[in-house]
N, C-alpha and C. Protein backbone atom coordinates (compact mmCIF):
# COMPACT_ATOMS: atom_id res chain seq x y z
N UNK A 1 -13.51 45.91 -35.53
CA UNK A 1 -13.37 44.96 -34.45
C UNK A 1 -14.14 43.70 -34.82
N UNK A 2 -13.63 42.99 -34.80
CA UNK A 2 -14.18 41.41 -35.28
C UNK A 2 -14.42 41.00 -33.68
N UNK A 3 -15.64 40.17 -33.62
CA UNK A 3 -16.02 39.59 -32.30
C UNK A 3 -16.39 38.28 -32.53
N UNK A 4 -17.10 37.54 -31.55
CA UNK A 4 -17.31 36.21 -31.82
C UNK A 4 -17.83 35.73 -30.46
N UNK A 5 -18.64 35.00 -30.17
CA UNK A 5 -19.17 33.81 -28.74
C UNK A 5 -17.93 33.84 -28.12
N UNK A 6 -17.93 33.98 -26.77
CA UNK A 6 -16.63 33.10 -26.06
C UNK A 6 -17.16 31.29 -25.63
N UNK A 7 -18.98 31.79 -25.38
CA UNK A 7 -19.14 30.15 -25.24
C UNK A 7 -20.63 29.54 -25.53
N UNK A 8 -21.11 28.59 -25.47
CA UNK A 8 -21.56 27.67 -25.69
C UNK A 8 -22.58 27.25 -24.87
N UNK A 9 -24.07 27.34 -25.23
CA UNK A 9 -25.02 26.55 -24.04
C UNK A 9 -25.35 25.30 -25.34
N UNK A 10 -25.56 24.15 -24.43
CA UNK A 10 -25.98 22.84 -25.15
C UNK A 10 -27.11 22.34 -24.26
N UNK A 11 -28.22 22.69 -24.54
CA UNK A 11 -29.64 22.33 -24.08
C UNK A 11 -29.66 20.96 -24.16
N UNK A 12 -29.70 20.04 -23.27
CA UNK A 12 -30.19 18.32 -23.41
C UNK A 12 -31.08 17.90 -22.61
N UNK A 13 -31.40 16.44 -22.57
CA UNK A 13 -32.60 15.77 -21.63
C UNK A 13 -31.95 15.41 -20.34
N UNK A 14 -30.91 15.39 -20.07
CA UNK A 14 -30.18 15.10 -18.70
C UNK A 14 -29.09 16.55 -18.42
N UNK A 15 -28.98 16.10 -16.81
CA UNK A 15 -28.54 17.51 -16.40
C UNK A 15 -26.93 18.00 -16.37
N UNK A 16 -26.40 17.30 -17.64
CA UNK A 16 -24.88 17.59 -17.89
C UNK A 16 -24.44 16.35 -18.67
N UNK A 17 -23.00 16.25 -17.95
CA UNK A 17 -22.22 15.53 -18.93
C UNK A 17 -22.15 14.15 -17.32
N UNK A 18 -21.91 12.64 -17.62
CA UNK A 18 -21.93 12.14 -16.75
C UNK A 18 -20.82 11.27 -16.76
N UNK A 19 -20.66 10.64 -15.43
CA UNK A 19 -19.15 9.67 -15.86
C UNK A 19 -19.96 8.33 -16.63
N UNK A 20 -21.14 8.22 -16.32
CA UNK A 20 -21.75 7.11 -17.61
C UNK A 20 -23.19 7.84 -17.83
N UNK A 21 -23.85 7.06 -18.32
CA UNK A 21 -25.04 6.73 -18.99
C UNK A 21 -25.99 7.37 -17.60
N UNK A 22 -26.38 8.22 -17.11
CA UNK A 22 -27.59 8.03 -16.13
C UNK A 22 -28.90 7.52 -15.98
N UNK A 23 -29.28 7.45 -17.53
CA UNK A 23 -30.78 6.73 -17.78
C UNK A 23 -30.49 5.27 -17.47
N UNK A 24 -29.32 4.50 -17.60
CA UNK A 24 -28.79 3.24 -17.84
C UNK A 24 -28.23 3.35 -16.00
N UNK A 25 -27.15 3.58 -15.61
CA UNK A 25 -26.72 3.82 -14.40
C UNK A 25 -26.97 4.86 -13.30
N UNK A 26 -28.21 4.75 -12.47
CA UNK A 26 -28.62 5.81 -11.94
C UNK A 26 -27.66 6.48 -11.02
N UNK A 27 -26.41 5.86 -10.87
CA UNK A 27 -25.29 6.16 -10.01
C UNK A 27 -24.18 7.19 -10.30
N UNK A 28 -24.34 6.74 -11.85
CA UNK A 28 -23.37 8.09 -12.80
C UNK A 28 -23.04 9.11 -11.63
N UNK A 29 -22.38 9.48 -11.96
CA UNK A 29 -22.08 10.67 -11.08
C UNK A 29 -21.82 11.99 -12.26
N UNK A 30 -22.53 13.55 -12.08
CA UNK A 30 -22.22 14.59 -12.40
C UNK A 30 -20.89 15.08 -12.38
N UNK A 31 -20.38 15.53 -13.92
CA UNK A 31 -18.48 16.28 -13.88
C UNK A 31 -19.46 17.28 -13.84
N UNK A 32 -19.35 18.25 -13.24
CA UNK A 32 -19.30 19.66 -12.83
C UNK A 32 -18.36 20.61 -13.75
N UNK A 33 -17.50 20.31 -13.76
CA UNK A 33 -16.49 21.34 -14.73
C UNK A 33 -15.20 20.25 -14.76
N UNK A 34 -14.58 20.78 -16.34
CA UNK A 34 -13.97 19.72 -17.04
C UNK A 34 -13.59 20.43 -18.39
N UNK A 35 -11.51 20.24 -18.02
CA UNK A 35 -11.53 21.07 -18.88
C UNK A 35 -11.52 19.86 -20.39
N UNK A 36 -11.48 20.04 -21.36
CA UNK A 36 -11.16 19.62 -22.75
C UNK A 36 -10.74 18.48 -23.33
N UNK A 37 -9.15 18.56 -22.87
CA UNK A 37 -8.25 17.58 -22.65
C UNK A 37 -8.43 16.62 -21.02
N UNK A 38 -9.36 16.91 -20.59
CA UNK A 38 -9.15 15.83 -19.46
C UNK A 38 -10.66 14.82 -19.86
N UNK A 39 -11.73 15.71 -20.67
CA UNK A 39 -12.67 14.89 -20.85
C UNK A 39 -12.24 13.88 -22.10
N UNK A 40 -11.32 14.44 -22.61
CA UNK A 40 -11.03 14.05 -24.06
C UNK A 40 -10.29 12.41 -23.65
N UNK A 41 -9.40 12.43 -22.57
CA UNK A 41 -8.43 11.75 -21.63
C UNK A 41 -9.20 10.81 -20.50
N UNK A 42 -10.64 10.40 -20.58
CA UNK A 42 -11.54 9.90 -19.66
C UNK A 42 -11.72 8.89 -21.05
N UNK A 43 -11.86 9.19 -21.81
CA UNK A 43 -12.51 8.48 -23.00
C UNK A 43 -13.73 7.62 -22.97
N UNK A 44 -14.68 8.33 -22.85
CA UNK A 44 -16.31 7.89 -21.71
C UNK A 44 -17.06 7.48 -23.37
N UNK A 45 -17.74 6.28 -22.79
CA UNK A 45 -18.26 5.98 -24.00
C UNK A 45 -19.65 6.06 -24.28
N UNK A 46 -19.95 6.87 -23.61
CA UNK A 46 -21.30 7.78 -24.08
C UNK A 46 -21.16 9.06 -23.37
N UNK A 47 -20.93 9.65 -24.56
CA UNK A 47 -21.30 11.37 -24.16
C UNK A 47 -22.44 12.01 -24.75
N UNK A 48 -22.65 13.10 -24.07
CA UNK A 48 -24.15 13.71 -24.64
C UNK A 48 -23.42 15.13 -25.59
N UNK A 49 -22.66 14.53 -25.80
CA UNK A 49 -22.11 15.32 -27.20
C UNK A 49 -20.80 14.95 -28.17
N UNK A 50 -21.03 15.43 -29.36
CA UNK A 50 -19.73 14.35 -29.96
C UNK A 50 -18.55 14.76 -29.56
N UNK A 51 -17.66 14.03 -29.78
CA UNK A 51 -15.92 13.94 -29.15
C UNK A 51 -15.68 14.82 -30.40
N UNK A 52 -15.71 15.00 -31.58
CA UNK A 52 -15.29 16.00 -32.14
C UNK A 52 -15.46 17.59 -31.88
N UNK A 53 -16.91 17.75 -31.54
CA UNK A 53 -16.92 19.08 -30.81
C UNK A 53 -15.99 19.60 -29.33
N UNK A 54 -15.45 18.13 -29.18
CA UNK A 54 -14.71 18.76 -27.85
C UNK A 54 -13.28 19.26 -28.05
N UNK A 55 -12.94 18.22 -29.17
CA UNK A 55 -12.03 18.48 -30.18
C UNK A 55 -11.50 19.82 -30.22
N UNK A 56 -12.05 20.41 -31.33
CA UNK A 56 -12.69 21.70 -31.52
C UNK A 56 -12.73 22.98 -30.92
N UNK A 57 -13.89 22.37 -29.17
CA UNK A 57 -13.39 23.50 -28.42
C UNK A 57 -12.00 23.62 -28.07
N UNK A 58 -10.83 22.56 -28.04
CA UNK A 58 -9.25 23.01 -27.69
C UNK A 58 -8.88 23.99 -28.56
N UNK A 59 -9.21 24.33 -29.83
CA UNK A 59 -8.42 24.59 -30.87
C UNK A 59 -9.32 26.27 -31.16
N UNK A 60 -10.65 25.99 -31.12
CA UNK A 60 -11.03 27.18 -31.22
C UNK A 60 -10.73 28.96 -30.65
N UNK A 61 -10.97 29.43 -31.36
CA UNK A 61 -10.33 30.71 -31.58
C UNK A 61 -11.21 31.68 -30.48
N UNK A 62 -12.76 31.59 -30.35
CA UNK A 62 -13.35 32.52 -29.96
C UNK A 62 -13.71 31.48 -28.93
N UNK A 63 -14.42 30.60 -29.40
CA UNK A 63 -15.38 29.67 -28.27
C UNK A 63 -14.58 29.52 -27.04
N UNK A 64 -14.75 29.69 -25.85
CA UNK A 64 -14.00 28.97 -24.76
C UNK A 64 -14.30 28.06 -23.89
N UNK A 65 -15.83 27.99 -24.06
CA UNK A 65 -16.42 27.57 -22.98
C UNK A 65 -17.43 26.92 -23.43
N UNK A 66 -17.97 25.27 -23.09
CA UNK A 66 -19.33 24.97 -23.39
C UNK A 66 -19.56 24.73 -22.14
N UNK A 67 -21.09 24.97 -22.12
CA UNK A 67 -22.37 25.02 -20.55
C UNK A 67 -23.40 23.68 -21.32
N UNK A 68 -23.52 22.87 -20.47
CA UNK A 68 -24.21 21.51 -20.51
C UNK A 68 -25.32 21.66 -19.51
N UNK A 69 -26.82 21.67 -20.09
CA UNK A 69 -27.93 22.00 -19.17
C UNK A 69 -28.72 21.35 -19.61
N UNK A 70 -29.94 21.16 -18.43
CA UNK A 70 -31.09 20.27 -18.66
C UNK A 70 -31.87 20.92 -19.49
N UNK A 71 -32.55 21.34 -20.91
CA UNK A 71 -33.27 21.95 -21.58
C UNK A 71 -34.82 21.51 -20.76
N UNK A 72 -34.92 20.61 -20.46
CA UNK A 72 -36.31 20.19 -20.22
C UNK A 72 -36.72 20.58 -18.38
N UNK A 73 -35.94 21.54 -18.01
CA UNK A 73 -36.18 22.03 -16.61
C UNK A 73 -36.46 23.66 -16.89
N UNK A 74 -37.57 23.91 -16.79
CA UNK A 74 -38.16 25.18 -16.45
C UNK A 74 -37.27 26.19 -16.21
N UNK A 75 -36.57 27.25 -17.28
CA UNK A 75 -35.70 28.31 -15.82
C UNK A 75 -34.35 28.33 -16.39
N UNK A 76 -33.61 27.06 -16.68
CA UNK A 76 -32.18 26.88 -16.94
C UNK A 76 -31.80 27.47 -17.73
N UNK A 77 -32.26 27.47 -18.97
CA UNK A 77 -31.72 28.69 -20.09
C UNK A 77 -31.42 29.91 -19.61
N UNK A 78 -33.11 30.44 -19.11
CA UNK A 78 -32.90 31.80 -18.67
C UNK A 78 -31.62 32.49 -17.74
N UNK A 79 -31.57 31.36 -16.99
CA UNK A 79 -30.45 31.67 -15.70
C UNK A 79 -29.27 31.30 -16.24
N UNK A 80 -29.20 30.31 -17.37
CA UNK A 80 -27.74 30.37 -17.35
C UNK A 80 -27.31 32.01 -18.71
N UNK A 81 -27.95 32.19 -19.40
CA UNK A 81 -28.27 33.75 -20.45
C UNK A 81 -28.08 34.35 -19.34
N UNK A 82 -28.52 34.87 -18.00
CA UNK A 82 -28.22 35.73 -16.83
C UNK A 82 -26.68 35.49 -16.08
N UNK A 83 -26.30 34.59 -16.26
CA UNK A 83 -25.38 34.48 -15.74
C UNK A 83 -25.08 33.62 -14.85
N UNK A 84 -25.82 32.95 -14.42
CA UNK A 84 -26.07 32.46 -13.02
C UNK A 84 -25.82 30.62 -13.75
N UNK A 85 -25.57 29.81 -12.74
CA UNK A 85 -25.13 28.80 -13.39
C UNK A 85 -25.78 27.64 -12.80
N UNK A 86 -27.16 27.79 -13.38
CA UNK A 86 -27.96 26.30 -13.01
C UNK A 86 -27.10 25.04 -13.23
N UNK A 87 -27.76 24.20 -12.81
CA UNK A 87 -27.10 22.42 -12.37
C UNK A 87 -26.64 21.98 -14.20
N UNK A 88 -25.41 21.45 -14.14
CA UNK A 88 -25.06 21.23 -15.14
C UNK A 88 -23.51 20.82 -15.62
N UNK A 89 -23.04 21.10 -16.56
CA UNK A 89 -21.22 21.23 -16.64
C UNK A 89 -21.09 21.75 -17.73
N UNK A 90 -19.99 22.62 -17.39
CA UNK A 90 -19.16 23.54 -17.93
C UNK A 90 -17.44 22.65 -18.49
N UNK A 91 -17.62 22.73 -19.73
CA UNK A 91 -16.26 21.96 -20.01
C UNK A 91 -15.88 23.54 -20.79
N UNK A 92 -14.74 23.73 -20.30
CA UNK A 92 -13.46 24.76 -20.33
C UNK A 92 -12.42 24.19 -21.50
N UNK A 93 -12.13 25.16 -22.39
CA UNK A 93 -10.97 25.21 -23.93
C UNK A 93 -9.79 24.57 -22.89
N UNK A 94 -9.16 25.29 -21.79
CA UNK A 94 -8.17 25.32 -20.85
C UNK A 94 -8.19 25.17 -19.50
């Protein structure tokens, strides 16, 4: 049996993925969940991760899922490893 990740935590200094810049625009607003092709289809010109990895997740085989979290908040890792889904975004293969 061959196995593999279905997904993805990406530890950063802000608490997801934003429609801009939040250090720059304190107004940004939080995507919450977002699948692939629709972030890919926003064409946002700062993301807190490269456009090729999003790429990627469409096409990938095992990965399905990346989780976008504040690394620098006490707790978030742990809870999102538990299951539980601290403040953040989830961009979906589909």
């Amino acid at each position: 049996m061959i196995g593999g990740a279905k997904s993805c935590i990406l530890l950063k200094n802000v608490d997801g993925l934003f429609t801009e810049n939040p250090f720059v625009n304190p107004e940004a607003e939080l995507i919450k969940e977002i699948t692939a092709k629709d972030l890919l289809a926003m064409n946002l010109d700062d993301m807190v991760l490269e456009r090729k990895v999003v790429e990627l997740l469409m096409h990938a085989k095992n990965i399905r899922e990346i989780r976008i979290i504040n690394g620098h908040e006490r707790g978030n890792l742990v809870r999102a490893l538990n299951g539980e889904n601290p403040p953040g975004t989830l961009i979906t293969a589909d």
